[in-house]
PDB file of N, CA and C in Angstrom:
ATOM      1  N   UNK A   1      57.276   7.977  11.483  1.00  0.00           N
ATOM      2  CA  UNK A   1      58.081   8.667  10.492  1.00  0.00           C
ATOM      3  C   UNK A   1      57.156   9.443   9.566  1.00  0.00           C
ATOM      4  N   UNK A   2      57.438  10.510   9.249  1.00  0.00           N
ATOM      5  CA  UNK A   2      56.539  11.472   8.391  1.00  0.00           C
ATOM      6  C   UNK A   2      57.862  11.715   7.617  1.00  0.00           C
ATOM      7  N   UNK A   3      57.344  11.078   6.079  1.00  0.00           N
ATOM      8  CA  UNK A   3      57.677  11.646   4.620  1.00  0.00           C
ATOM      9  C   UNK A   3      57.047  12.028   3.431  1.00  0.00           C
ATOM     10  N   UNK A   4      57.298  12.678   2.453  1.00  0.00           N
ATOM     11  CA  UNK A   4      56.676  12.437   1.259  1.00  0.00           C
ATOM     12  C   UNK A   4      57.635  12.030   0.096  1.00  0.00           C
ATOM     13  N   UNK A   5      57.257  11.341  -0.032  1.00  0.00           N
ATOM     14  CA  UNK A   5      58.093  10.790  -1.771  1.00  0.00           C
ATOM     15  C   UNK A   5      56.850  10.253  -2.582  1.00  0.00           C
ATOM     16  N   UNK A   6      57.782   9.838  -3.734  1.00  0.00           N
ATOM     17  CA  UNK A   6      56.880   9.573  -4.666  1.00  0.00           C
ATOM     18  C   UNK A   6      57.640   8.298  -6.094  1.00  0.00           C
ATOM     19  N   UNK A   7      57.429   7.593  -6.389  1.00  0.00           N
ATOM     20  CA  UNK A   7      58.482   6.527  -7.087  1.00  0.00           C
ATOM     21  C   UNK A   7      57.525   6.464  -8.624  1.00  0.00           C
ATOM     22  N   UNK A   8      58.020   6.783  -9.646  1.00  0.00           N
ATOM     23  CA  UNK A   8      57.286   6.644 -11.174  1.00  0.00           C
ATOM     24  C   UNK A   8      57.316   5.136 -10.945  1.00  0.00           C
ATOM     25  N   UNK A   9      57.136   4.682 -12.370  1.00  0.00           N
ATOM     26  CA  UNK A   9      57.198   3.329 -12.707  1.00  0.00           C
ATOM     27  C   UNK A   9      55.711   2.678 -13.577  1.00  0.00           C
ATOM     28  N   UNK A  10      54.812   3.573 -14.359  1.00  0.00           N
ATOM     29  CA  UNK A  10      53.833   3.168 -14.741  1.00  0.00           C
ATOM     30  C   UNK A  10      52.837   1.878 -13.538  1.00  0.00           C
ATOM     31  N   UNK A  11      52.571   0.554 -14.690  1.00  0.00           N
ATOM     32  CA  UNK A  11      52.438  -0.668 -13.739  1.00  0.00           C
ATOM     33  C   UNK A  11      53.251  -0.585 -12.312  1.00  0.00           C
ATOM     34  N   UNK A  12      54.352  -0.536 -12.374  1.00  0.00           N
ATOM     35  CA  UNK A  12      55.549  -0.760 -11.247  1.00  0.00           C
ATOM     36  C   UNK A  12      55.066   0.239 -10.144  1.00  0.00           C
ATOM     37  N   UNK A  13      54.482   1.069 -10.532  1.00  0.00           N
ATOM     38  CA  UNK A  13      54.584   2.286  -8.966  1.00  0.00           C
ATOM     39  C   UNK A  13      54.060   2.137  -7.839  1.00  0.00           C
ATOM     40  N   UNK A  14      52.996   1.127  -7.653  1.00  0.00           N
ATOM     41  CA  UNK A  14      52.540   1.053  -6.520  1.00  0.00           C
ATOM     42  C   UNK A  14      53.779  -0.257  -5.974  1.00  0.00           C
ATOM     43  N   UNK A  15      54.289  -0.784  -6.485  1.00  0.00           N
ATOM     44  CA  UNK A  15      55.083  -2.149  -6.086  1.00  0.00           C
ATOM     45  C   UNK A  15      56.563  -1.347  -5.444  1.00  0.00           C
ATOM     46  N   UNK A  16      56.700   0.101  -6.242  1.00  0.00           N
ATOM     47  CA  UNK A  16      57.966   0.640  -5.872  1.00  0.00           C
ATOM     48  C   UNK A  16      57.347   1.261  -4.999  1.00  0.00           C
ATOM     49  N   UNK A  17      56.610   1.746  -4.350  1.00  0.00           N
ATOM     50  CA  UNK A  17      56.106   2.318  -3.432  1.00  0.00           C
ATOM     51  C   UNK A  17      56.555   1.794  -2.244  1.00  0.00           C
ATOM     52  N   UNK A  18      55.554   0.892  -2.744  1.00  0.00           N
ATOM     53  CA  UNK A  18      55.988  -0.236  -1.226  1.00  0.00           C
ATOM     54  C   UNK A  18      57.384  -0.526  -1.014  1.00  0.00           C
ATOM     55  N   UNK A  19      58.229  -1.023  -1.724  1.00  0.00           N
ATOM     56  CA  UNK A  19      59.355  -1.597  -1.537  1.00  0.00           C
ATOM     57  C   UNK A  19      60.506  -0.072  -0.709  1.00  0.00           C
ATOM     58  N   UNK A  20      60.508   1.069  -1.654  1.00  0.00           N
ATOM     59  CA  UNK A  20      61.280   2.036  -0.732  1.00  0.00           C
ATOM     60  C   UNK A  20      60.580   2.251   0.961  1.00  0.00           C
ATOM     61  N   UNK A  21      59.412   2.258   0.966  1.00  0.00           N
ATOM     62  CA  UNK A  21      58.937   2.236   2.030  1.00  0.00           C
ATOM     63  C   UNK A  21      59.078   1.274   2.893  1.00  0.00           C
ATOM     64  N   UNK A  22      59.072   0.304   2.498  1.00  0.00           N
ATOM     65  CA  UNK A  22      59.247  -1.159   3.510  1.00  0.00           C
ATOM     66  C   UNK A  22      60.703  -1.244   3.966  1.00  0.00           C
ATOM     67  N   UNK A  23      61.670  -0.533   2.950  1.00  0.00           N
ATOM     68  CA  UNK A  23      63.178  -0.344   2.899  1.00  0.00           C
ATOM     69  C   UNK A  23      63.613   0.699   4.196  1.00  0.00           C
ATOM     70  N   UNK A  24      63.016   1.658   4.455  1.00  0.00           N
ATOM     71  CA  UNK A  24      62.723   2.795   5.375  1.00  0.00           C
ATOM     72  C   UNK A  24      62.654   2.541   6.768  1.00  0.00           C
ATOM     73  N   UNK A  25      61.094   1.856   6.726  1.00  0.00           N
ATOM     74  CA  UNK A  25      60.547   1.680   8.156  1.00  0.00           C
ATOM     75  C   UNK A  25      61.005  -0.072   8.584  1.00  0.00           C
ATOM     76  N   UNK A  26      61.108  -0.909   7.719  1.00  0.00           N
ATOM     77  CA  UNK A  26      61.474  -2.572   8.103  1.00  0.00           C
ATOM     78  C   UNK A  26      62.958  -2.242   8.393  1.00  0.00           C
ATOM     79  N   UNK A  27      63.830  -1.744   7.032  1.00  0.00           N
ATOM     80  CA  UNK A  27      64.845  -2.572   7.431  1.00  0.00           C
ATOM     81  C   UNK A  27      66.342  -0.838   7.688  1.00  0.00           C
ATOM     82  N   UNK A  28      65.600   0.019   8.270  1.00  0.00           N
ATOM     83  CA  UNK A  28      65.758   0.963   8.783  1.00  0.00           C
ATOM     84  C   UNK A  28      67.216   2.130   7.769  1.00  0.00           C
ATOM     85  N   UNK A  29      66.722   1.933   6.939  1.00  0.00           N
ATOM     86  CA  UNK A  29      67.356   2.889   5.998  1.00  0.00           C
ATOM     87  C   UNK A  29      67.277   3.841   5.695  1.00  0.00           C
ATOM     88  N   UNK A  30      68.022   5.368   5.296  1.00  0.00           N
ATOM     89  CA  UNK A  30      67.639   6.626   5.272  1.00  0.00           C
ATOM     90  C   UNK A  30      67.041   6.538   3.747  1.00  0.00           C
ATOM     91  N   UNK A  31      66.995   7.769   3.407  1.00  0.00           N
ATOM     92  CA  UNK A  31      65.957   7.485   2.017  1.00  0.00           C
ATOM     93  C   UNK A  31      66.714   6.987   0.950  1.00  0.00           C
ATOM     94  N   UNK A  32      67.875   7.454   0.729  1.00  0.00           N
ATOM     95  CA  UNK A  32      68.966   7.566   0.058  1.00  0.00           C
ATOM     96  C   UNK A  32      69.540   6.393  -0.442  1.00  0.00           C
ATOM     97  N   UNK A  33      69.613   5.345   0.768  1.00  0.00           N
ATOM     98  CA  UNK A  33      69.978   3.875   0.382  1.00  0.00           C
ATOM     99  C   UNK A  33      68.925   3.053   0.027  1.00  0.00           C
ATOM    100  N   UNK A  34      67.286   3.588   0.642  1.00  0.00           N
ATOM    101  CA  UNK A  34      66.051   3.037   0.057  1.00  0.00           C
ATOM    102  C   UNK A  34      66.097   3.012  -1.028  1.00  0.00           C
ATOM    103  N   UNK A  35      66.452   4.713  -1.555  1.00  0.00           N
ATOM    104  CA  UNK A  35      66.172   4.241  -3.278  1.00  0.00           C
ATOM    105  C   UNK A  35      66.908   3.617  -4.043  1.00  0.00           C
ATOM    106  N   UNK A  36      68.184   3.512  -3.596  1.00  0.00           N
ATOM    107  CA  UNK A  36      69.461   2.625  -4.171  1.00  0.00           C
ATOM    108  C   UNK A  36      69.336   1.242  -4.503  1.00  0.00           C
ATOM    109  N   UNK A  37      68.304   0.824  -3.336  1.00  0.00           N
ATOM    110  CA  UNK A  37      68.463  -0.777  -3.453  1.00  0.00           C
ATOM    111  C   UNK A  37      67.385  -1.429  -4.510  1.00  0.00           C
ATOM    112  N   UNK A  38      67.724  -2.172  -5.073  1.00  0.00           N
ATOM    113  CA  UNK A  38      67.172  -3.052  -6.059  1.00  0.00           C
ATOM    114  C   UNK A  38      65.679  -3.148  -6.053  1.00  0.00           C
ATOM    115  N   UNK A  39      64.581  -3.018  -6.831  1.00  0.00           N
ATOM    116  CA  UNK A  39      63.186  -3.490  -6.601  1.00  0.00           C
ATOM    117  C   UNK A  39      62.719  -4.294  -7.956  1.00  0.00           C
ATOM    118  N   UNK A  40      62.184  -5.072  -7.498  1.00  0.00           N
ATOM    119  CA  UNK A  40      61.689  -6.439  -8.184  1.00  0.00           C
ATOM    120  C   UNK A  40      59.889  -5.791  -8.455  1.00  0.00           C
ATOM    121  N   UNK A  41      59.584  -6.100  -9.775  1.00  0.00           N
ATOM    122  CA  UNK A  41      58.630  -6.028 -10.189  1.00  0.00           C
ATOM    123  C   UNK A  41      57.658  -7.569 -10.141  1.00  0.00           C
ATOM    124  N   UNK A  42      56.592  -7.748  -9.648  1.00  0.00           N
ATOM    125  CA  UNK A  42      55.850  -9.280  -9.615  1.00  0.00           C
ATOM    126  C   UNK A  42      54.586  -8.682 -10.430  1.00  0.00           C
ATOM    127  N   UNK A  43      54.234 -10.021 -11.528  1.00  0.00           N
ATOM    128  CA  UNK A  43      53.539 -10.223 -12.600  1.00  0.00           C
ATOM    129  C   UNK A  43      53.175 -10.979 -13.102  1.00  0.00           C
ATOM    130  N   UNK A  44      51.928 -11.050 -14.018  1.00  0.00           N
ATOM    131  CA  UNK A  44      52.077 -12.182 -15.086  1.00  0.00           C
ATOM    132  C   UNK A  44      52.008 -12.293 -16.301  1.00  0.00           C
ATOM    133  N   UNK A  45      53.409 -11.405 -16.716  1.00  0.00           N
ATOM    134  CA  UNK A  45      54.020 -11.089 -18.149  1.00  0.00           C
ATOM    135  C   UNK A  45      54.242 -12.243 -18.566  1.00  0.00           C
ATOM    136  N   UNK A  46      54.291 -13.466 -18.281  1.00  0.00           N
ATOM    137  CA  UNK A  46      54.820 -14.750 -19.235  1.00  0.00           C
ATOM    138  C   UNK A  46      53.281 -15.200 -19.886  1.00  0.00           C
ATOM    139  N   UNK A  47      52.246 -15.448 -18.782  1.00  0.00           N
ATOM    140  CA  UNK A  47      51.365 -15.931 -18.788  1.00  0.00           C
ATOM    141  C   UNK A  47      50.514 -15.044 -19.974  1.00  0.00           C
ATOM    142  N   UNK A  48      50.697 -13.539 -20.161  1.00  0.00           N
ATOM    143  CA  UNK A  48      50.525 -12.535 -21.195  1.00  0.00           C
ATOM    144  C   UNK A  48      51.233 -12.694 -22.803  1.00  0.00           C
ATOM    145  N   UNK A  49      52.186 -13.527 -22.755  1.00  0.00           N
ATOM    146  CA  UNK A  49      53.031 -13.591 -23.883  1.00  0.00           C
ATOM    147  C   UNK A  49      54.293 -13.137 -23.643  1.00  0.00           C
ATOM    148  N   UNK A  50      54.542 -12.228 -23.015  1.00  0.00           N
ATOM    149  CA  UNK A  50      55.549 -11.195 -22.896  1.00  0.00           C
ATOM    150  C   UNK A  50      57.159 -12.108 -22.942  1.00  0.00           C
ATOM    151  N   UNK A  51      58.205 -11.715 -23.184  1.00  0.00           N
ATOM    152  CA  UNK A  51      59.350 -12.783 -23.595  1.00  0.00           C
ATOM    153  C   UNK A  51      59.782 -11.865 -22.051  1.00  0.00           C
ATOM    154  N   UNK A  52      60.564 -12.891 -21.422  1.00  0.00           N
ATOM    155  CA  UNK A  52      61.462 -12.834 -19.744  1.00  0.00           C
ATOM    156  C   UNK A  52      62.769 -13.084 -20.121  1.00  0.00           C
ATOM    157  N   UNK A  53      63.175 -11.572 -19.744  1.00  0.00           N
ATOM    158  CA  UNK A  53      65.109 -11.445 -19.694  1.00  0.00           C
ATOM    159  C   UNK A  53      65.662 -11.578 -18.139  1.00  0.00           C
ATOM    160  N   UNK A  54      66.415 -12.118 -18.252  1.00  0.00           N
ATOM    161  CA  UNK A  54      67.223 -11.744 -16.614  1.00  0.00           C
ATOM    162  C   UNK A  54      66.914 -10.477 -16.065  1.00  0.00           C
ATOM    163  N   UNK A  55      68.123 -10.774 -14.685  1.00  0.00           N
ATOM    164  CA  UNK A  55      67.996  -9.679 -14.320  1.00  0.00           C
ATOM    165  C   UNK A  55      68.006  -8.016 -15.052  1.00  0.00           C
ATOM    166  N   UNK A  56      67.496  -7.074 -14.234  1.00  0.00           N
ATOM    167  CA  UNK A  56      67.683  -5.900 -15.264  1.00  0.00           C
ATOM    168  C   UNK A  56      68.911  -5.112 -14.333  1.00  0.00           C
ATOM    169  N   UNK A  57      70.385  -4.801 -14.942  1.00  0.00           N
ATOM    170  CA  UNK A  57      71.167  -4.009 -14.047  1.00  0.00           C
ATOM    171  C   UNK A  57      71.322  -2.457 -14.099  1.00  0.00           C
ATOM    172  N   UNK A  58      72.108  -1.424 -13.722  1.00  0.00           N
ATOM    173  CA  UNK A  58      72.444  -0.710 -14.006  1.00  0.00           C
ATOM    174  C   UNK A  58      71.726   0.518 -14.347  1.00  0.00           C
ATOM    175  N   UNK A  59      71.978   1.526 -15.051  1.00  0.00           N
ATOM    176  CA  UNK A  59      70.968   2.070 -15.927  1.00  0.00           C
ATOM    177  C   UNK A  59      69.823   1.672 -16.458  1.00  0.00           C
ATOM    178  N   UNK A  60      69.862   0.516 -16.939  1.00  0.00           N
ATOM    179  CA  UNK A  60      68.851  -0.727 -17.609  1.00  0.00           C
ATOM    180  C   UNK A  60      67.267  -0.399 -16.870  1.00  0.00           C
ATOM    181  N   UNK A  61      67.583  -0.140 -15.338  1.00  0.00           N
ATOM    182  CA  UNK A  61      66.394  -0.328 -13.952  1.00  0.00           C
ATOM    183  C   UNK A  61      65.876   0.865 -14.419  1.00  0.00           C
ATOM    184  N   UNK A  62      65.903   1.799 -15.370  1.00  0.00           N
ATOM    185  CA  UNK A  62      65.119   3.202 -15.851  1.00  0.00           C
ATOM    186  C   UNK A  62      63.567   2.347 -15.825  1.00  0.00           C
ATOM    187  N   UNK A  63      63.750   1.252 -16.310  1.00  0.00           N
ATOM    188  CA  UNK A  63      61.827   0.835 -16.339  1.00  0.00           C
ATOM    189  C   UNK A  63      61.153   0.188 -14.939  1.00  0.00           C
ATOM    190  N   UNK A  64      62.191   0.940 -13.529  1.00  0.00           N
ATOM    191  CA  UNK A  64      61.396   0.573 -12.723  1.00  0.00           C
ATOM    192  C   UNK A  64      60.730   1.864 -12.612  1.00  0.00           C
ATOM    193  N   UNK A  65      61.272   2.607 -13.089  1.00  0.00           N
ATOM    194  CA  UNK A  65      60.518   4.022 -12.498  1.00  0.00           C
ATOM    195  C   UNK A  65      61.832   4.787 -11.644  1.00  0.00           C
ATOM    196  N   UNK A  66      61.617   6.180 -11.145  1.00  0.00           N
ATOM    197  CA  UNK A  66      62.565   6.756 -10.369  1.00  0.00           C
ATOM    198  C   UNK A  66      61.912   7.751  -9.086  1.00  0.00           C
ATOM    199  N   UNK A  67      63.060   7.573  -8.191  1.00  0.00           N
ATOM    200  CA  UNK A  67      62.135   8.101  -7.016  1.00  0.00           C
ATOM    201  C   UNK A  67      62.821   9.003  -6.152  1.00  0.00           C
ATOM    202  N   UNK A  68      62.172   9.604  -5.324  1.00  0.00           N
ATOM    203  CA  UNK A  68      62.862  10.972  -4.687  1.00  0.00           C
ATOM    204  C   UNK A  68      61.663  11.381  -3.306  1.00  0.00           C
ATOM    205  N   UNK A  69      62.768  10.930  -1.921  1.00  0.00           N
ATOM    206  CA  UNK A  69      61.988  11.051  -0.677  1.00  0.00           C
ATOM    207  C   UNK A  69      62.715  12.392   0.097  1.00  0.00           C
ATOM    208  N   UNK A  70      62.117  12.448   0.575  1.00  0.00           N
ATOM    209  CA  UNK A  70      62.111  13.968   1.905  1.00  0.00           C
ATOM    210  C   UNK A  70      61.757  13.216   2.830  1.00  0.00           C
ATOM    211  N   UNK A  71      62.247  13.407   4.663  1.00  0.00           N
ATOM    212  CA  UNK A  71      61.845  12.722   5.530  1.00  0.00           C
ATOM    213  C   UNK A  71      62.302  13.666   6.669  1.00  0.00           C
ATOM    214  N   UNK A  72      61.558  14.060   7.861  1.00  0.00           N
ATOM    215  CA  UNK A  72      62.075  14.302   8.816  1.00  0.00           C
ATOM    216  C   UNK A  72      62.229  13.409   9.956  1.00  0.00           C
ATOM    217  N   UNK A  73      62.969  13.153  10.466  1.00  0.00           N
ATOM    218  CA  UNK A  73      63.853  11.966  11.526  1.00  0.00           C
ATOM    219  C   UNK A  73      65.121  11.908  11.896  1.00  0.00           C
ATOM    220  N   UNK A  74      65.936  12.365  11.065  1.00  0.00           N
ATOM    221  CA  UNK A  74      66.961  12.211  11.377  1.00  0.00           C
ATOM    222  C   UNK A  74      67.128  12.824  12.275  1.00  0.00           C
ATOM    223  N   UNK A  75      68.983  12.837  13.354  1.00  0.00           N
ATOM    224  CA  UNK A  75      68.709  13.228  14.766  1.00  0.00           C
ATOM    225  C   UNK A  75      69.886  13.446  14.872  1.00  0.00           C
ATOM    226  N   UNK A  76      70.704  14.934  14.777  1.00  0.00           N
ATOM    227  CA  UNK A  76      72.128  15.441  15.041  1.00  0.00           C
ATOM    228  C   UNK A  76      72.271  15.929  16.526  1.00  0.00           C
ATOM    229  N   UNK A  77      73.519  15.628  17.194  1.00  0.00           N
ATOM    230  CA  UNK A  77      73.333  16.063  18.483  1.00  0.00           C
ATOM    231  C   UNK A  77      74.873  17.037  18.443  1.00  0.00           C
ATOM    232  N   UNK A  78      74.621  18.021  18.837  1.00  0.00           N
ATOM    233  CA  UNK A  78      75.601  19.291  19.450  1.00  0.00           C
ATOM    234  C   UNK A  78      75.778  20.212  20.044  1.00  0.00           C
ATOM    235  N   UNK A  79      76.619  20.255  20.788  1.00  0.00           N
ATOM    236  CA  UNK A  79      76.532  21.103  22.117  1.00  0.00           C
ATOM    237  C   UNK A  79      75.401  21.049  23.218  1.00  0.00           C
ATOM    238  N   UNK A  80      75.246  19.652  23.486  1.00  0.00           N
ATOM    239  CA  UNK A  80      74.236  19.788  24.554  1.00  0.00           C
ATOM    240  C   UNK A  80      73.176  20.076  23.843  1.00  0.00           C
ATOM    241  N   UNK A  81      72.465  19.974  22.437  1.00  0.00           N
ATOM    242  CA  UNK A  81      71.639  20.270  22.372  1.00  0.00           C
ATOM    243  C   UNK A  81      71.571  18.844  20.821  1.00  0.00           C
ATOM    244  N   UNK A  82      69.503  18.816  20.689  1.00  0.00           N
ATOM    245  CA  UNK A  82      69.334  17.874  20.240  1.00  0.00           C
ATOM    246  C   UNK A  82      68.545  18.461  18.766  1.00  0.00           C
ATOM    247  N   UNK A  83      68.647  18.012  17.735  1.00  0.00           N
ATOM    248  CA  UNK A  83      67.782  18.624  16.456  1.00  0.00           C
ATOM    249  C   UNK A  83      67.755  18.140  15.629  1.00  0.00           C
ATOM    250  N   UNK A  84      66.106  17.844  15.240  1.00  0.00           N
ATOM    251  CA  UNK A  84      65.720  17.064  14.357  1.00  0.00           C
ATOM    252  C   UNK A  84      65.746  17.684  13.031  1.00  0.00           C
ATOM    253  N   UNK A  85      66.609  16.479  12.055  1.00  0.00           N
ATOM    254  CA  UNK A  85      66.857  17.455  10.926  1.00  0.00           C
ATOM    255  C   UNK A  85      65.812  16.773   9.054  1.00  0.00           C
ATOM    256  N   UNK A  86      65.866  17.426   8.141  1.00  0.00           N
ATOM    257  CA  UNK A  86      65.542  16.429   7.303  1.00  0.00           C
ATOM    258  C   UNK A  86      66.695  15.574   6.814  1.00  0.00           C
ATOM    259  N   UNK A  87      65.782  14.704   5.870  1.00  0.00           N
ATOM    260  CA  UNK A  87      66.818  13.883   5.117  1.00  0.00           C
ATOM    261  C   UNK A  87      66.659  13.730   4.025  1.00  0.00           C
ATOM    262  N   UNK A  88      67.096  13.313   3.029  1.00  0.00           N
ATOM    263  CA  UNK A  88      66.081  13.433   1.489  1.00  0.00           C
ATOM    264  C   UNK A  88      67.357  12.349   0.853  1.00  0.00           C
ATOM    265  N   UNK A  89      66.441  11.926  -0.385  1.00  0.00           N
ATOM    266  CA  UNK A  89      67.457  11.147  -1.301  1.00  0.00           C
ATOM    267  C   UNK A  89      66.754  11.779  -2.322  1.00  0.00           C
ATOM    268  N   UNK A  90      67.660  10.787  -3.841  1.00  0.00           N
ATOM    269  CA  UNK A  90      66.933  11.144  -5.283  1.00  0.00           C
ATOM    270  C   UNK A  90      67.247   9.618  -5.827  1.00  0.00           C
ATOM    271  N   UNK A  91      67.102   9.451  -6.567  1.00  0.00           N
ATOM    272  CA  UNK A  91      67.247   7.716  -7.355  1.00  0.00           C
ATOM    273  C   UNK A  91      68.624   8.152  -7.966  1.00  0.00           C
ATOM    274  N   UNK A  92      69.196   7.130  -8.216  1.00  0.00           N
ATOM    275  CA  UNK A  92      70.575   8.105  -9.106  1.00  0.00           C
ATOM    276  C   UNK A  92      70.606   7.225 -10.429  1.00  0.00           C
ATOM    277  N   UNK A  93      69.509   6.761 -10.833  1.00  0.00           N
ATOM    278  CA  UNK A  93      68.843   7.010 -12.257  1.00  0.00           C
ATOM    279  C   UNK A  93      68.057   8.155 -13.023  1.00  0.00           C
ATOM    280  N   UNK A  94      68.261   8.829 -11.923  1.00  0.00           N
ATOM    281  CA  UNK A  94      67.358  10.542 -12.221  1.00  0.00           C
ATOM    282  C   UNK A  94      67.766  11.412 -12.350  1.00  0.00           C
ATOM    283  N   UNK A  95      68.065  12.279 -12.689  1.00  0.00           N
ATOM    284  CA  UNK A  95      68.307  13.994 -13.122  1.00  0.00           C
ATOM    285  C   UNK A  95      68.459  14.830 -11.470  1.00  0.00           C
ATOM    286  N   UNK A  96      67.662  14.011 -10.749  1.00  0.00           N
ATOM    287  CA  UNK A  96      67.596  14.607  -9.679  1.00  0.00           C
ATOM    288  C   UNK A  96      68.906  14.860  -8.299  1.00  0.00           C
ATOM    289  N   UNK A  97      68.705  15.589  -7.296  1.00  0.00           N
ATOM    290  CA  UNK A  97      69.398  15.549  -6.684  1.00  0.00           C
ATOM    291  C   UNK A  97      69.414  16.059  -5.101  1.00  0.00           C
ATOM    292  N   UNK A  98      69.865  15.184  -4.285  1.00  0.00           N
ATOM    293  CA  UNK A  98      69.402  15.992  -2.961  1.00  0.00           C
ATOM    294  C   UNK A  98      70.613  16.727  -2.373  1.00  0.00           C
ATOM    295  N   UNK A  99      70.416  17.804  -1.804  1.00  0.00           N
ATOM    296  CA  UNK A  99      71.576  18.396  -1.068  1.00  0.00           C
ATOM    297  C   UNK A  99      71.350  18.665   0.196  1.00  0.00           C
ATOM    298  N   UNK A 100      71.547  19.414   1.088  1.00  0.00           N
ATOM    299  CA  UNK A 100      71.356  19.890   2.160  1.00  0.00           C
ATOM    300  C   UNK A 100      72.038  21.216   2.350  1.00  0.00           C
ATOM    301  N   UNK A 101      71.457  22.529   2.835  1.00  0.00           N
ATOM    302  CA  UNK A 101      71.996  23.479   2.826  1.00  0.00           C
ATOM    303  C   UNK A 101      72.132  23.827   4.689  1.00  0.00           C
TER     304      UNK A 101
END
């Protein structure tokens, strides 16, 4: 699979990295639902002082960071003929947005 994305998140970005990616190629998702799904930050904010809230929902997940992939793979078939198309998502904690023209 050849993509480029990119996921903010200060601390968090290399952890969101991985996780849309592992979301992608493991558990075979287009980008779109990669970025949708939940990512867990691992740390040792207690052991730092730091005070631990539950889960974070909703809007709230702005401090995982936000992310936005491009991918070519996808695979439309018509008329006897086969074509590989892109695919793209955006986080929909973001400003951003993917379309397809």
């Amino acid at each position: 699979m050849k993509a480029s994305y990119g996921v903010m998140g200060g601390f968090m970005q290399p952890q969101g990295h991985v996780q849309v990616l592992l979301n992608m190629l493991e558990f075979g998702m287009n980008p779109q639902e990669a970025l949708d799904q939940p990512r867990i930050c691992v740390g040792g904010l207690r052991k730092l002082g730091h005070c631990i809230d539950g889960p974070v929902k909703g809007y709230l997940r702005s401090q995982f960071g936000r992310g936005q992939v491009i991918t070519k793979g996808a695979w439309f078939k018509s008329e006897n003929k086969t074509e590989e198309l892109y695919w793209a998502g955006s986080d929909p904690r973001a400003d951003g947005i993917a379309i397809g023209y």
